[in-house]
C-alpha atoms as a PDB file:
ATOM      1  CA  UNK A   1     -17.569  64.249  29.819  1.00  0.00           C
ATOM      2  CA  UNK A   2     -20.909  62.361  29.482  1.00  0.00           C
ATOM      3  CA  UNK A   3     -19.683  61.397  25.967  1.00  0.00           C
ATOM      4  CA  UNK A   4     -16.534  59.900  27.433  1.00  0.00           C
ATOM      5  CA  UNK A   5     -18.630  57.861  30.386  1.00  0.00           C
ATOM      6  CA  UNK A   6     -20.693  56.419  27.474  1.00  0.00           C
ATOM      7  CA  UNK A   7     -18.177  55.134  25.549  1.00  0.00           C
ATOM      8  CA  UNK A   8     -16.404  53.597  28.373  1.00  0.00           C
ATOM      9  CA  UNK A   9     -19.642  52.078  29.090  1.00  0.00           C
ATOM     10  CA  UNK A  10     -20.184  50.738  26.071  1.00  0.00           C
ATOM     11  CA  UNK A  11     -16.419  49.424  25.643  1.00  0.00           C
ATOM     12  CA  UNK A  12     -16.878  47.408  28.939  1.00  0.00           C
ATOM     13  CA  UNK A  13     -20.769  45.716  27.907  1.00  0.00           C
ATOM     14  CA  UNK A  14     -18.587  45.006  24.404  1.00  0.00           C
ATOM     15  CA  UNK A  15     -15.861  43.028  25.959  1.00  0.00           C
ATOM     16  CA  UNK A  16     -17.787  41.669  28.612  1.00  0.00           C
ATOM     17  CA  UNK A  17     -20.394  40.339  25.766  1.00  0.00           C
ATOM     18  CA  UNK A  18     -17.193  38.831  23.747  1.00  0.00           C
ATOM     19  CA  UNK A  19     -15.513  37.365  26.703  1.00  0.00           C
ATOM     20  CA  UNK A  20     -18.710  34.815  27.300  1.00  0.00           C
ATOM     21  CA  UNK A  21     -18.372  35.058  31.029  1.00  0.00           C
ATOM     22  CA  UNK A  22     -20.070  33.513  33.565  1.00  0.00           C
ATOM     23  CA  UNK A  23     -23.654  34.558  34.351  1.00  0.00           C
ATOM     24  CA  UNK A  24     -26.377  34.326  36.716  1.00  0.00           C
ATOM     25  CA  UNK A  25     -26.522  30.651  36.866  1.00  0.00           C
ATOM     26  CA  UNK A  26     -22.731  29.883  36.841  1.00  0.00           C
ATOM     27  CA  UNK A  27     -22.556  29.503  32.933  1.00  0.00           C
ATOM     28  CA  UNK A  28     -21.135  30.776  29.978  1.00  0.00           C
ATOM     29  CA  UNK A  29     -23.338  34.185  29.249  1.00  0.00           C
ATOM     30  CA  UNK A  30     -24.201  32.620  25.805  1.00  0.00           C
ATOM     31  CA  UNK A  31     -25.072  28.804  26.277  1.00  0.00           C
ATOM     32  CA  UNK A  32     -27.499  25.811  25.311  1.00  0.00           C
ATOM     33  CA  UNK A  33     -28.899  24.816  28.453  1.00  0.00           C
ATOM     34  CA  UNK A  34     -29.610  27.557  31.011  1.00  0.00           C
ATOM     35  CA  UNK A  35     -31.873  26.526  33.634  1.00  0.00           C
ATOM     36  CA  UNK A  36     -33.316  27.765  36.340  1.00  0.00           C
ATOM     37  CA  UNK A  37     -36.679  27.196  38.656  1.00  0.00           C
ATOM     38  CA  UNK A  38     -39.607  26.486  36.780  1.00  0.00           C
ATOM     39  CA  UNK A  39     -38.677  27.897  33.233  1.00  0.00           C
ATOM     40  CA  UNK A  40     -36.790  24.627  32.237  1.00  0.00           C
ATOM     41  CA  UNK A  41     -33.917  24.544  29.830  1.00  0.00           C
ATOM     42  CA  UNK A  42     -33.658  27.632  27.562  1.00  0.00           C
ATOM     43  CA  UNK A  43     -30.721  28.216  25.195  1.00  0.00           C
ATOM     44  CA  UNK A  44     -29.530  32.134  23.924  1.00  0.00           C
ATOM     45  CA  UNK A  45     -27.560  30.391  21.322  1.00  0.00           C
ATOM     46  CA  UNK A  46     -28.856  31.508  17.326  1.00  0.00           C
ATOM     47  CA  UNK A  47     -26.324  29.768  14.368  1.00  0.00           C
ATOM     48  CA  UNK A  48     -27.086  28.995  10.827  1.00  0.00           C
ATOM     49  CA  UNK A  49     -28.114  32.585   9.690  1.00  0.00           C
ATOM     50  CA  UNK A  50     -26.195  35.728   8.234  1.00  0.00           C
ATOM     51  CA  UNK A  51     -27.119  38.802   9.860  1.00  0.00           C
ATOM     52  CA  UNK A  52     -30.006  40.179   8.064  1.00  0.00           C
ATOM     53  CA  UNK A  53     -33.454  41.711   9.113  1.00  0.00           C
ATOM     54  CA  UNK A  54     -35.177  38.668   8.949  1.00  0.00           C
ATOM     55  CA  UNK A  55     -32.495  36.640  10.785  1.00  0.00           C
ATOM     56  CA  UNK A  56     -33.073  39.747  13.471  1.00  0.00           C
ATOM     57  CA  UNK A  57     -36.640  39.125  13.647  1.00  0.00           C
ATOM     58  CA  UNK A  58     -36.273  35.882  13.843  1.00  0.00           C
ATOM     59  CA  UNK A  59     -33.923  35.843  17.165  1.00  0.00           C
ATOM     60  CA  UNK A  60     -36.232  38.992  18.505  1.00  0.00           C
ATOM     61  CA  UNK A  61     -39.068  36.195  18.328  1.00  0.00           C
ATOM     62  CA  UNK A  62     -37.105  33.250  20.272  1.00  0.00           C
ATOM     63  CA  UNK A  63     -35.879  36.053  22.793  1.00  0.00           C
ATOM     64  CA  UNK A  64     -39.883  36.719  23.344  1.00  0.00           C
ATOM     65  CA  UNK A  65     -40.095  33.092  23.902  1.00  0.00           C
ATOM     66  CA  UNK A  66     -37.720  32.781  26.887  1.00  0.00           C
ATOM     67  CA  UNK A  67     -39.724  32.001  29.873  1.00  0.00           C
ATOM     68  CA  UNK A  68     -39.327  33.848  33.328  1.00  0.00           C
ATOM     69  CA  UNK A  69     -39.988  32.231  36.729  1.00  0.00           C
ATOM     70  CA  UNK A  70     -42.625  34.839  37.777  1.00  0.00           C
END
């Protein structure tokens, strides 16, 4: 049963990830220009690469960039 509650889980984060919906700040989940508070614009968006470990690293090191209000 656990098994079955898992993949339903992950089925729902997987469509809600490809359906770009609305997040936090009223915006597309994956967008250019997220803003809030102090943290100033900040963009989740990563083009130009084929997925690859170094293209990994490299988005694992802007994700480590994004600021946080706190």
């Amino acid at each position: 049963m656990a098994n079955v509650a898992k993949k339903s889980y992950d089925k729902f984060a997987v469509a809600t990830i490809e359906a770009n919906g609305a997040c936090y700040d009223g915006q597309d989940f994956f967008d250019t220009d997220h803003e809030e508070g102090k943290s100033g614009v900040q963009s989740n968006i990563v083009t130009g690469a084929a997925f690859s470990a170094n293209s990994l690293q490299s988005g694992i090191t802007t994700m480590r960039g994004y600021k946080d209000d706190s």
